[in-house]
PDB file of N, CA and C in Angstrom:
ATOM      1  N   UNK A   1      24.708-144.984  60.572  1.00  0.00           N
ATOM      2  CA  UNK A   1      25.067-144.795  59.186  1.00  0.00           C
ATOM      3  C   UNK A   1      26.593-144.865  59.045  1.00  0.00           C
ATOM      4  N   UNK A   2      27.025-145.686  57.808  1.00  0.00           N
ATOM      5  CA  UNK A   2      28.576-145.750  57.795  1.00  0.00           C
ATOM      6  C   UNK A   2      29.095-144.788  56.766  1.00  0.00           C
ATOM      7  N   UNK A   3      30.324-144.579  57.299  1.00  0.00           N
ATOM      8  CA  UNK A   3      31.175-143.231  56.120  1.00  0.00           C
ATOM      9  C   UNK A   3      31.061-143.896  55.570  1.00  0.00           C
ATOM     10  N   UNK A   4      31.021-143.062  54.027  1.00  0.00           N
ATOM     11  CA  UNK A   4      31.580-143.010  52.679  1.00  0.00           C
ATOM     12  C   UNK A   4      32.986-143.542  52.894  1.00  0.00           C
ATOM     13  N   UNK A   5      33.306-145.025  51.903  1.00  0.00           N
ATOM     14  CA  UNK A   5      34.701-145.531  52.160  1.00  0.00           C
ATOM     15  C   UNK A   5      35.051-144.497  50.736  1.00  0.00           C
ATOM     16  N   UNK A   6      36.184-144.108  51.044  1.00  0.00           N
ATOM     17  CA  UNK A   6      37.301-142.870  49.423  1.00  0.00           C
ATOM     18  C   UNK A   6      38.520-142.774  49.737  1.00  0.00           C
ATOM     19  N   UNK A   7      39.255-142.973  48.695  1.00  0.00           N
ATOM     20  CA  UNK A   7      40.386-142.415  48.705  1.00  0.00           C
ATOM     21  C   UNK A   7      40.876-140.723  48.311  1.00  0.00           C
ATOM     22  N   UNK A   8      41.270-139.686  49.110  1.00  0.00           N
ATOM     23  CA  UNK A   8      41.442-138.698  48.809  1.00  0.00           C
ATOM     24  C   UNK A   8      42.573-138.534  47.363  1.00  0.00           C
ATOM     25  N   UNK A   9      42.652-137.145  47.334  1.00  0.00           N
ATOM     26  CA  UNK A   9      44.048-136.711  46.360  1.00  0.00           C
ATOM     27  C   UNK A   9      44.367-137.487  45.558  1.00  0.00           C
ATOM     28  N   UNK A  10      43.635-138.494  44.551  1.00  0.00           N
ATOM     29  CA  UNK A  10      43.997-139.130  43.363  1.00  0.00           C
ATOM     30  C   UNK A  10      44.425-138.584  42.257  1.00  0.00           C
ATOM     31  N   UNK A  11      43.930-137.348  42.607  1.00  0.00           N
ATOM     32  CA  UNK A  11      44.466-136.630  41.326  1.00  0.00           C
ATOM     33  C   UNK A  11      46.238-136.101  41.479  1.00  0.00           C
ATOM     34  N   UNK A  12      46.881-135.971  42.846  1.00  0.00           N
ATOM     35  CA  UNK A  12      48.262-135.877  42.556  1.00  0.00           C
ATOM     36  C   UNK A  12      49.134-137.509  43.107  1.00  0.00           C
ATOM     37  N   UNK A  13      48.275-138.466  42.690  1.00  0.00           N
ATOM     38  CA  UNK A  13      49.271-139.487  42.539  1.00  0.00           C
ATOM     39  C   UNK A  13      48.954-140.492  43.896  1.00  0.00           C
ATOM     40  N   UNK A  14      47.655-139.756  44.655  1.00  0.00           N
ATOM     41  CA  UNK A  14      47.476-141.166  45.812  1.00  0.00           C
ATOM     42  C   UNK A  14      47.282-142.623  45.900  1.00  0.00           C
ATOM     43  N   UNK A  15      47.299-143.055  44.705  1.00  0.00           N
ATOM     44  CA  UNK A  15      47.536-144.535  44.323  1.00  0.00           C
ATOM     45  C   UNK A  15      48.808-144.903  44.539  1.00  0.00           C
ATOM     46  N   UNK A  16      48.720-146.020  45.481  1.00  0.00           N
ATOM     47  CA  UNK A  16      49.853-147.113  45.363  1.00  0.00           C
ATOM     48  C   UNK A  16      50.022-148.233  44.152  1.00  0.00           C
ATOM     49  N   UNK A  17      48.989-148.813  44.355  1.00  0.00           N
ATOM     50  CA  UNK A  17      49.048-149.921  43.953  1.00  0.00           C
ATOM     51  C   UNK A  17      47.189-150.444  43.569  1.00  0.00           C
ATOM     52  N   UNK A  18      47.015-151.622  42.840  1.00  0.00           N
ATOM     53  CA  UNK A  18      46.091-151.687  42.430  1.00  0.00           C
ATOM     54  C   UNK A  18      46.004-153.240  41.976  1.00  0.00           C
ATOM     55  N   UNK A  19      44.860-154.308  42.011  1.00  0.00           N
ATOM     56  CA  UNK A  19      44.663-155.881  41.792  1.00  0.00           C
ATOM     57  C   UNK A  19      43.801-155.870  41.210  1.00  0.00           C
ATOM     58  N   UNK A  20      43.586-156.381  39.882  1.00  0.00           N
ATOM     59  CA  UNK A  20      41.980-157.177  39.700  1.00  0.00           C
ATOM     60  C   UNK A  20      41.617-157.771  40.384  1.00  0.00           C
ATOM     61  N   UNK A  21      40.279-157.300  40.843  1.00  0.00           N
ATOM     62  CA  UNK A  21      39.607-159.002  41.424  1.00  0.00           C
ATOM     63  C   UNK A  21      38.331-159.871  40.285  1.00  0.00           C
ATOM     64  N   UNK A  22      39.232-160.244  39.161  1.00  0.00           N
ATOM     65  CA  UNK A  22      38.498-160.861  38.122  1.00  0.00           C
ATOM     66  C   UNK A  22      37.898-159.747  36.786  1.00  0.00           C
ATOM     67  N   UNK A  23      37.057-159.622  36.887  1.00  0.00           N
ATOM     68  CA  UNK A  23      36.122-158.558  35.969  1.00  0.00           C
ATOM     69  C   UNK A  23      35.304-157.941  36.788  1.00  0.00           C
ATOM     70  N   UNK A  24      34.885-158.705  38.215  1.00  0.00           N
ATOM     71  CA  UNK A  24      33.640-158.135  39.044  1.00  0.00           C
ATOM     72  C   UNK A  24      34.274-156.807  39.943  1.00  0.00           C
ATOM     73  N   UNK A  25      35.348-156.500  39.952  1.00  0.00           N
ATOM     74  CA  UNK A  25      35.614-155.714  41.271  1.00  0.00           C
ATOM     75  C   UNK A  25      37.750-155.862  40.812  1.00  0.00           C
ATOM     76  N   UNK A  26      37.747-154.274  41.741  1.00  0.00           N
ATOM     77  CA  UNK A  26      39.230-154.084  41.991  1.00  0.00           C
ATOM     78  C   UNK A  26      39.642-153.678  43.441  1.00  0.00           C
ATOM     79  N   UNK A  27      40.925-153.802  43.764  1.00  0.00           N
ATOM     80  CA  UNK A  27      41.505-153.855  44.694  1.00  0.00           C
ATOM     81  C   UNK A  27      42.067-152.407  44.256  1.00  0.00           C
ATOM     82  N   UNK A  28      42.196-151.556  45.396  1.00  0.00           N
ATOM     83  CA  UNK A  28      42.947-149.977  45.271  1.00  0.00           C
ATOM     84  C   UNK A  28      43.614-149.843  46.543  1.00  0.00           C
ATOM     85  N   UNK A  29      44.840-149.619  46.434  1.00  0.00           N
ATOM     86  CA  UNK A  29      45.758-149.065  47.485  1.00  0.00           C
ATOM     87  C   UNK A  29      46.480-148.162  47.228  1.00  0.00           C
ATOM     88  N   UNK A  30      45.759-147.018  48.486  1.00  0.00           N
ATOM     89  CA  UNK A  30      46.288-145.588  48.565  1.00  0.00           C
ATOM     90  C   UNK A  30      47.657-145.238  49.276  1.00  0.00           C
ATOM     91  N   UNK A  31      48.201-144.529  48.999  1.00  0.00           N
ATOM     92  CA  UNK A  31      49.186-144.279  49.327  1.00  0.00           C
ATOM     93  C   UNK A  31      50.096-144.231  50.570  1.00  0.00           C
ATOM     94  N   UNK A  32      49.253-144.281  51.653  1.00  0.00           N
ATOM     95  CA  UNK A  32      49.145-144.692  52.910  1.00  0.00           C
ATOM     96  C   UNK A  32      49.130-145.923  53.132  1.00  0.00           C
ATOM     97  N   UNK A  33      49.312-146.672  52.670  1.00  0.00           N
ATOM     98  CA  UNK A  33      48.883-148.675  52.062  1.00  0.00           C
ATOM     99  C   UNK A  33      47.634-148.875  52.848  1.00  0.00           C
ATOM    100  N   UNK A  34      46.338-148.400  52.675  1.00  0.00           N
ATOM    101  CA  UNK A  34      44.974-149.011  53.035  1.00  0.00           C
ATOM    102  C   UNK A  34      44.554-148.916  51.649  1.00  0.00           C
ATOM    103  N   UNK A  35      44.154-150.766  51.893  1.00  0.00           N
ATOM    104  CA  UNK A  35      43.429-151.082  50.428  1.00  0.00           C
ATOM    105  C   UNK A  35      41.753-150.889  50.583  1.00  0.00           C
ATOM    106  N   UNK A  36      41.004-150.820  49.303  1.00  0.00           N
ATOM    107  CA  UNK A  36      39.931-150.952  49.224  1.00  0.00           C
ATOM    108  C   UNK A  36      39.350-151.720  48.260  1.00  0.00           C
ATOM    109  N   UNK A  37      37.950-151.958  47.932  1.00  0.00           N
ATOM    110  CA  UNK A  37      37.874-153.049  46.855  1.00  0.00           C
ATOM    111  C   UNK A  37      36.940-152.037  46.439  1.00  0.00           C
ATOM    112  N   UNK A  38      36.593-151.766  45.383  1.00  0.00           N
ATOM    113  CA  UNK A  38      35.797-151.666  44.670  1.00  0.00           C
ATOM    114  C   UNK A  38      35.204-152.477  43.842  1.00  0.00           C
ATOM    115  N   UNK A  39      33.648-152.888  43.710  1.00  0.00           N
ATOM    116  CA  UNK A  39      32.981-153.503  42.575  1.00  0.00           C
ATOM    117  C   UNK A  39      32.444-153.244  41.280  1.00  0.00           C
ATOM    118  N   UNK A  40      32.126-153.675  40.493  1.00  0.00           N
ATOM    119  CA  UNK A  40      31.449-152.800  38.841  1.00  0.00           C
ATOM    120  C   UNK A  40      29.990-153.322  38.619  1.00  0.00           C
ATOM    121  N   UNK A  41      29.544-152.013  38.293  1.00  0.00           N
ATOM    122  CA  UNK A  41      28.219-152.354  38.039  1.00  0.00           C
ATOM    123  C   UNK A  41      27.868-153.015  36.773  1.00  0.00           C
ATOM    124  N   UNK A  42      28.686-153.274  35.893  1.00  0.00           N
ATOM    125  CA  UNK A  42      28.565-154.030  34.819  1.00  0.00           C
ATOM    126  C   UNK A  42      30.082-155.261  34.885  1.00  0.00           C
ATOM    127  N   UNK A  43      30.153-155.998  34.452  1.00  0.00           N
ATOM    128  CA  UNK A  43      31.710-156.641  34.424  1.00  0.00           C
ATOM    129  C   UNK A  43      32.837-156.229  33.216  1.00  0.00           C
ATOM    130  N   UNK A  44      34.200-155.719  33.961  1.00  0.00           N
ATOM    131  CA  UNK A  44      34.736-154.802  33.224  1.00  0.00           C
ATOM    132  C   UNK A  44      35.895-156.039  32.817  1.00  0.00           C
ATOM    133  N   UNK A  45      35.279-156.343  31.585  1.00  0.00           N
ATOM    134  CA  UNK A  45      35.919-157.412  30.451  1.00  0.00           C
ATOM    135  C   UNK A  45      37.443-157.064  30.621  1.00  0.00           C
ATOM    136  N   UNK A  46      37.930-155.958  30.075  1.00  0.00           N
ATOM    137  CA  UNK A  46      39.542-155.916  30.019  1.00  0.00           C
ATOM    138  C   UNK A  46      40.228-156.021  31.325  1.00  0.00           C
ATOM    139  N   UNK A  47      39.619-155.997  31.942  1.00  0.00           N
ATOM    140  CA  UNK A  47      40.710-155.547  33.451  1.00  0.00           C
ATOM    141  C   UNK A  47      41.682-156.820  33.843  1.00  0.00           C
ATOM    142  N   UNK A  48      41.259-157.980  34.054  1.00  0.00           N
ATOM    143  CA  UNK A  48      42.093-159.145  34.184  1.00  0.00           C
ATOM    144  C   UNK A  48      43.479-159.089  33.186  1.00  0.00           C
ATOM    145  N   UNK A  49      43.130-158.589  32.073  1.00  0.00           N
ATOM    146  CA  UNK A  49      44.353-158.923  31.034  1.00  0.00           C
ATOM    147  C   UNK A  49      45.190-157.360  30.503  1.00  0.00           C
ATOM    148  N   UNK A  50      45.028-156.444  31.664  1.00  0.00           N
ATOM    149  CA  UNK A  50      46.097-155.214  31.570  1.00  0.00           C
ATOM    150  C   UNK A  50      47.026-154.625  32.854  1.00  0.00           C
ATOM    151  N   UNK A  51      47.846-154.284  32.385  1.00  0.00           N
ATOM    152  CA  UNK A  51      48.770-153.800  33.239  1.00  0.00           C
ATOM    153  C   UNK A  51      48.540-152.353  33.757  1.00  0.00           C
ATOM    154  N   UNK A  52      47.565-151.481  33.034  1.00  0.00           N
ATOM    155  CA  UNK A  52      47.371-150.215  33.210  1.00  0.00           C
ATOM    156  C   UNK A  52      45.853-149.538  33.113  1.00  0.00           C
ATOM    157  N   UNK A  53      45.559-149.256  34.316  1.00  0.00           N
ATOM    158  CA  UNK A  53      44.139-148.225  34.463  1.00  0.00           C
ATOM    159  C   UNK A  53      43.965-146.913  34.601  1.00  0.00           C
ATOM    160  N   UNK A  54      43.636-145.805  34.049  1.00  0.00           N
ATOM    161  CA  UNK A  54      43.594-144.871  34.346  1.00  0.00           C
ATOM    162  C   UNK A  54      41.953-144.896  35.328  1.00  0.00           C
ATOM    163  N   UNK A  55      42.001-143.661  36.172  1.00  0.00           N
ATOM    164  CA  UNK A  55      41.199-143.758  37.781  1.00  0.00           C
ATOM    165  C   UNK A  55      40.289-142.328  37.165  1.00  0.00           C
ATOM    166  N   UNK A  56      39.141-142.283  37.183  1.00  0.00           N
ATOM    167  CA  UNK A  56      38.386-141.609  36.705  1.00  0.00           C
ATOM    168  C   UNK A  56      37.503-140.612  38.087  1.00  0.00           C
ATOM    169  N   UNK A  57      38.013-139.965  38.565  1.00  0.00           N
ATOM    170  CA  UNK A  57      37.279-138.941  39.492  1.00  0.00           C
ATOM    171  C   UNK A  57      36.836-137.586  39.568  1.00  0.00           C
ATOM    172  N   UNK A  58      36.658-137.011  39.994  1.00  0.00           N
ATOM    173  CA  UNK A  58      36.281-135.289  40.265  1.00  0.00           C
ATOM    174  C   UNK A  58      37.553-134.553  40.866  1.00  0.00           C
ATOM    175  N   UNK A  59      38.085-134.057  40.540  1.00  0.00           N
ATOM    176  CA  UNK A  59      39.019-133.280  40.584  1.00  0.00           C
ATOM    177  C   UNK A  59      38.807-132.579  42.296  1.00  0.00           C
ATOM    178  N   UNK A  60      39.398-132.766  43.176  1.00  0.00           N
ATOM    179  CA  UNK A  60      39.085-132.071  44.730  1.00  0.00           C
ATOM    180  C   UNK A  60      38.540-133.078  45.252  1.00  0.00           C
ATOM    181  N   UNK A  61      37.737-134.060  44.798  1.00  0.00           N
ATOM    182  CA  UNK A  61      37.158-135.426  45.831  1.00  0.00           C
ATOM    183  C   UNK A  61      37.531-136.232  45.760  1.00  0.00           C
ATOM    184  N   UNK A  62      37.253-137.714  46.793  1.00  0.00           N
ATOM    185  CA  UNK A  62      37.962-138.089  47.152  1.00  0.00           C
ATOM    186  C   UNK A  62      37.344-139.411  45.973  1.00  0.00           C
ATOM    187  N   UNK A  63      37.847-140.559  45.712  1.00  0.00           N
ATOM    188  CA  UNK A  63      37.560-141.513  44.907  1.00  0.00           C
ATOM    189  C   UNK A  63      37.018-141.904  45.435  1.00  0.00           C
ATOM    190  N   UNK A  64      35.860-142.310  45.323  1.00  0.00           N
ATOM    191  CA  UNK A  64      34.520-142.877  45.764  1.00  0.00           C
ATOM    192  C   UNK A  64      33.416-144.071  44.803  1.00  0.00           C
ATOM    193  N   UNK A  65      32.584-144.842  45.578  1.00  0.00           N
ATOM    194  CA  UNK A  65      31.681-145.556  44.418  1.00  0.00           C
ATOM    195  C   UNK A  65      31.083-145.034  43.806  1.00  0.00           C
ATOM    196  N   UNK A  66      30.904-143.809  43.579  1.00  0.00           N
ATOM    197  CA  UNK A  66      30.349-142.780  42.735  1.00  0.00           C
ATOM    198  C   UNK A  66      31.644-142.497  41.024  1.00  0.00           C
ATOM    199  N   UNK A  67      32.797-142.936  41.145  1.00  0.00           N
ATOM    200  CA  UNK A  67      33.771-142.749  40.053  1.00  0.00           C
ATOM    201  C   UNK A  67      33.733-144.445  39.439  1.00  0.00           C
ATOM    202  N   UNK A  68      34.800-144.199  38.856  1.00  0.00           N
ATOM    203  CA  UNK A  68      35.253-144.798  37.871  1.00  0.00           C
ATOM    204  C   UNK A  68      36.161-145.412  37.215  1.00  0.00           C
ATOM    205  N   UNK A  69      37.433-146.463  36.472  1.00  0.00           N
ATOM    206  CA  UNK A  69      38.665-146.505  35.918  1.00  0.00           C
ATOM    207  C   UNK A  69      38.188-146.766  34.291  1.00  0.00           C
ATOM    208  N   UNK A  70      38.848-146.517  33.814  1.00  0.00           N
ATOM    209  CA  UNK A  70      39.450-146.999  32.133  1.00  0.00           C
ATOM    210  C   UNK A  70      39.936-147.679  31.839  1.00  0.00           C
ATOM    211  N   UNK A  71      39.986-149.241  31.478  1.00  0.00           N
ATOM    212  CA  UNK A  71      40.783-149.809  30.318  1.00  0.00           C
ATOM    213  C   UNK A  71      40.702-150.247  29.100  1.00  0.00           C
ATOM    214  N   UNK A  72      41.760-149.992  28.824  1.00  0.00           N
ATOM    215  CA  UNK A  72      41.717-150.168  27.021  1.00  0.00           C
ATOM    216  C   UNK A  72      40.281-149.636  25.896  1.00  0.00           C
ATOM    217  N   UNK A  73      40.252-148.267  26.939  1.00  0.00           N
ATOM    218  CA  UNK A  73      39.045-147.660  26.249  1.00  0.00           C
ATOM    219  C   UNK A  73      37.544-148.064  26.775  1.00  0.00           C
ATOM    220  N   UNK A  74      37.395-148.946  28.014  1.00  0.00           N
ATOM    221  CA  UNK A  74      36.250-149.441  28.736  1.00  0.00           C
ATOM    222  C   UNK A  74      36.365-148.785  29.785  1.00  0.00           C
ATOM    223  N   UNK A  75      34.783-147.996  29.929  1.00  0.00           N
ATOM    224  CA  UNK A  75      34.619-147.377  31.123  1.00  0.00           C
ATOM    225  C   UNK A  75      34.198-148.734  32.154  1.00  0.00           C
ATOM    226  N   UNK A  76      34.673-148.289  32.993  1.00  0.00           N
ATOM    227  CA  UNK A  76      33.939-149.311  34.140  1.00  0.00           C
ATOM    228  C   UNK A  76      33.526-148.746  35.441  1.00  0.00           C
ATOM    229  N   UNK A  77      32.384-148.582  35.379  1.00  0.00           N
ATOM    230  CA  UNK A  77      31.215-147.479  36.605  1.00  0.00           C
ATOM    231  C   UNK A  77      31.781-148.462  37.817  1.00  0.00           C
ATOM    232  N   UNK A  78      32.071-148.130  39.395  1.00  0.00           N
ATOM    233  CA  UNK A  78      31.926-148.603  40.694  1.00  0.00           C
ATOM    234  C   UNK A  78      30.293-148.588  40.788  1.00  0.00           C
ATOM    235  N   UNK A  79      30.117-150.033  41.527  1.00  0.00           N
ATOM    236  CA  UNK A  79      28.989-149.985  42.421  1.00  0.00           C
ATOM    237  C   UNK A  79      28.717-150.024  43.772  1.00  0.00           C
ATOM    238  N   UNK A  80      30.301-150.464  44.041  1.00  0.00           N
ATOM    239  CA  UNK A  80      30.283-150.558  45.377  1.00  0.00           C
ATOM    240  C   UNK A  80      32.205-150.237  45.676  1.00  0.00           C
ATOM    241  N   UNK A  81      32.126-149.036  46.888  1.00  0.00           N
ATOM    242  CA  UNK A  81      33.534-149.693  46.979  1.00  0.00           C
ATOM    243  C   UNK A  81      33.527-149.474  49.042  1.00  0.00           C
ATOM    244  N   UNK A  82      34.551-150.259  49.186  1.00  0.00           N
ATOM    245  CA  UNK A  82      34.691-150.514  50.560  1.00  0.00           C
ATOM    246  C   UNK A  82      36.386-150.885  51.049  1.00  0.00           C
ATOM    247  N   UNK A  83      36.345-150.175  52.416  1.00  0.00           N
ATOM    248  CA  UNK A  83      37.761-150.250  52.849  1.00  0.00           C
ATOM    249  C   UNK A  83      37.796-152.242  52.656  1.00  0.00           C
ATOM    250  N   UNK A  84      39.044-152.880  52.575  1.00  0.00           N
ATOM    251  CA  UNK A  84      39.373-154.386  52.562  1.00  0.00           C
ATOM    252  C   UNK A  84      40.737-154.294  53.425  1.00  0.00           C
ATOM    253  N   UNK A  85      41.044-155.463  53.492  1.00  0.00           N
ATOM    254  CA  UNK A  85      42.495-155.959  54.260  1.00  0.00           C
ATOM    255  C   UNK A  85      43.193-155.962  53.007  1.00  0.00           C
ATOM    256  N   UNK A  86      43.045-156.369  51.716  1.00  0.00           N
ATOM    257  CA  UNK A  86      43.576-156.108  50.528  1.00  0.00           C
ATOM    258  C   UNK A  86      43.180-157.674  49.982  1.00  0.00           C
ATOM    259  N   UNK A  87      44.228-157.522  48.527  1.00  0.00           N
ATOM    260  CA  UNK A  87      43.736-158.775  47.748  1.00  0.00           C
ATOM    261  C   UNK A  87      43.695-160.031  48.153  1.00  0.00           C
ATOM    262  N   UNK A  88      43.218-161.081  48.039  1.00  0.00           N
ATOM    263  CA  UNK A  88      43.638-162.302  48.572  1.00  0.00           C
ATOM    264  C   UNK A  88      44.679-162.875  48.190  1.00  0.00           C
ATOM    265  N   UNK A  89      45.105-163.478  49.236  1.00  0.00           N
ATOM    266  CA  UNK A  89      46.145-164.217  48.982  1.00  0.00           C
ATOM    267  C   UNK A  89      46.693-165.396  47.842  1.00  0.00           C
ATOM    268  N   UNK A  90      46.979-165.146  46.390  1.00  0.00           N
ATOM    269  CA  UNK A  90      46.971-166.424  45.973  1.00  0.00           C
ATOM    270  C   UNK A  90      47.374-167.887  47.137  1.00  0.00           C
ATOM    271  N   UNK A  91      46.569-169.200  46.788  1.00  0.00           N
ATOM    272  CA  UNK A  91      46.771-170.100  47.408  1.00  0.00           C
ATOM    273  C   UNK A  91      47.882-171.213  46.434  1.00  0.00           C
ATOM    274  N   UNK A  92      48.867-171.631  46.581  1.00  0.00           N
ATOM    275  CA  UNK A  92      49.969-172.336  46.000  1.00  0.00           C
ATOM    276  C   UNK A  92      49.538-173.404  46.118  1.00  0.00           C
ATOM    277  N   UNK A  93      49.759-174.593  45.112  1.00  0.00           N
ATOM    278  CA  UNK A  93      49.120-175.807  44.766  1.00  0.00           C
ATOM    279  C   UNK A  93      50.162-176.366  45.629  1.00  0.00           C
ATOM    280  N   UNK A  94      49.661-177.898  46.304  1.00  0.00           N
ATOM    281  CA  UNK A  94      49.704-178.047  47.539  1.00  0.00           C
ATOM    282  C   UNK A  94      51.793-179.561  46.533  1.00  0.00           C
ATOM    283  N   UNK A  95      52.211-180.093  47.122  1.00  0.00           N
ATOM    284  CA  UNK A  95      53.439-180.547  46.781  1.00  0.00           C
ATOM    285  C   UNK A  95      53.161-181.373  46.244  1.00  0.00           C
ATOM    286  N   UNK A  96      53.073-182.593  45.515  1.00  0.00           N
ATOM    287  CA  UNK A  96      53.026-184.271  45.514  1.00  0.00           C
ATOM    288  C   UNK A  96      53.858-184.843  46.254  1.00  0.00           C
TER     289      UNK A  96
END
């Protein structure tokens, strides 16, 4: 059986950093720089086109696929989240 992938202490600021990955899923990096991805159980329409999420958890636990983020007033439930190497790499269009 595999751990529960979470990020602890979100509630005093353990976020680094954070990526859309489209509408289907986000990228979360804790403060320690290990990223994780999380997915949505529905597709969270605003996320591609904001600069700001608030992180929706239980106060004492650790962020888990059991939580949640906010944008622009859209809840967006996790269905899955898992440790990652982090976002992908954009690929740069190749020279002429």
């Amino acid at each position: 059986m595999r751990a529960e992938a979470g990020i602890p202490f979100t509630e005093f600021g353990n976020i680094y950093d954070w990526r859309a990955d489209g509408s289907a899923g986000i990228y979360i990096q804790s403060s320690d720089r290990k990223w994780f991805h999380a997915t949505f159980m529905t597709p969270c329409e605003n996320l591609p086109f904001t600069e700001h999420v608030d992180i929706h958890s239980t106060p004492g636990l650790a962020l888990t696929k059991f939580d949640s983020i906010e944008v622009r007033g859209e809840d967006c439930y996790f269905k899955t989240m898992e440790p990652a190497s982090g976002p992908p790499t954009p690929v740069k269009p190749a020279k002429p």
